[in-house]
Protein backbone atom coordinates (compact mmCIF):
# COMPACT_ATOMS: atom_id res chain seq x y z
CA UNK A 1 0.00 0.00 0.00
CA UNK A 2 1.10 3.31 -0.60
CA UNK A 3 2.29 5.82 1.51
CA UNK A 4 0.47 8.83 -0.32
CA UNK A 5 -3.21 10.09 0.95
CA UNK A 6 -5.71 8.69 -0.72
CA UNK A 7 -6.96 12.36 -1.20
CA UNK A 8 -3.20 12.86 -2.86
CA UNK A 9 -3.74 9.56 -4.99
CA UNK A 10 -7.12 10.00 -6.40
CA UNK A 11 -7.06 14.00 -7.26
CA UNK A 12 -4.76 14.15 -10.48
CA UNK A 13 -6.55 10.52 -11.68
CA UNK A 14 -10.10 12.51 -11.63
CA UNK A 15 -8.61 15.48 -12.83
CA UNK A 16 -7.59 13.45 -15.79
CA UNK A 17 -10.98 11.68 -16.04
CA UNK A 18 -12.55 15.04 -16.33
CA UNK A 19 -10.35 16.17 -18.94
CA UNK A 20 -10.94 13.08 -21.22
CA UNK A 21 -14.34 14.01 -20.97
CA UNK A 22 -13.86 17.51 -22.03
CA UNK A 23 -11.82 16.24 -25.12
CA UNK A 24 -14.80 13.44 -25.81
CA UNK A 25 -17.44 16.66 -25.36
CA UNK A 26 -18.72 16.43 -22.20
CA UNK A 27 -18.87 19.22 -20.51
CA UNK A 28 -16.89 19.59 -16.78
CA UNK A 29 -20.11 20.43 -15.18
CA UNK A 30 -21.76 17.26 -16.62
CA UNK A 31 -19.14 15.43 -15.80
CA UNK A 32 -19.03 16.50 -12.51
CA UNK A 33 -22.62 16.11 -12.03
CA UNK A 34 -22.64 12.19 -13.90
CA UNK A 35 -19.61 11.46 -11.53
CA UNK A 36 -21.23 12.88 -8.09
CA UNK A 37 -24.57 10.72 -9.42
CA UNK A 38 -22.65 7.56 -9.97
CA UNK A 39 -20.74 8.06 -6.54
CA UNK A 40 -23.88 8.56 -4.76
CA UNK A 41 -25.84 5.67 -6.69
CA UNK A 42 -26.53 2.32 -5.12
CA UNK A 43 -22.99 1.00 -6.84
CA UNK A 44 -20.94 2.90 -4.43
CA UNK A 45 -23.58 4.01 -1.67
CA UNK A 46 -24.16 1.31 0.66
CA UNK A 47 -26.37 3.18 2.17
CA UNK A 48 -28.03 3.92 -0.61
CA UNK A 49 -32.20 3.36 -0.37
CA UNK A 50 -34.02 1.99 -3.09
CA UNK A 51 -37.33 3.49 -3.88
CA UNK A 52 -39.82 2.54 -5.93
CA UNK A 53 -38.46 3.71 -9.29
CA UNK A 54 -35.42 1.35 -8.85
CA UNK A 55 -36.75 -1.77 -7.46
């Protein structure tokens, strides 16, 4: 395991992540918004509560 921060470790990967997206169209403010939707979701969020829609 490394020594860095994870907060040190993960920064310049989604900074690159958000620019492929620029270059493939995608707006930073999309992307940002898809991103925090996905982190949030029920694939990430164990806490996540299904509601009707999703069952």
């Amino acid at each position: 395991m490394t020594d860095t921060p994870a907060h040190d470790w993960l920064l310049p990967r989604l900074e690159q992540l958000l620019t492929e997206a620029a270059q493939a169209g995608i707006e930073r403010t999309v992307a940002i918004a898809v991103l925090t939707d996905l982190i949030t979701g029920e694939g990430f969020n164990p806490t996540h509560i299904a509601t009707d829609i999703d069952a």
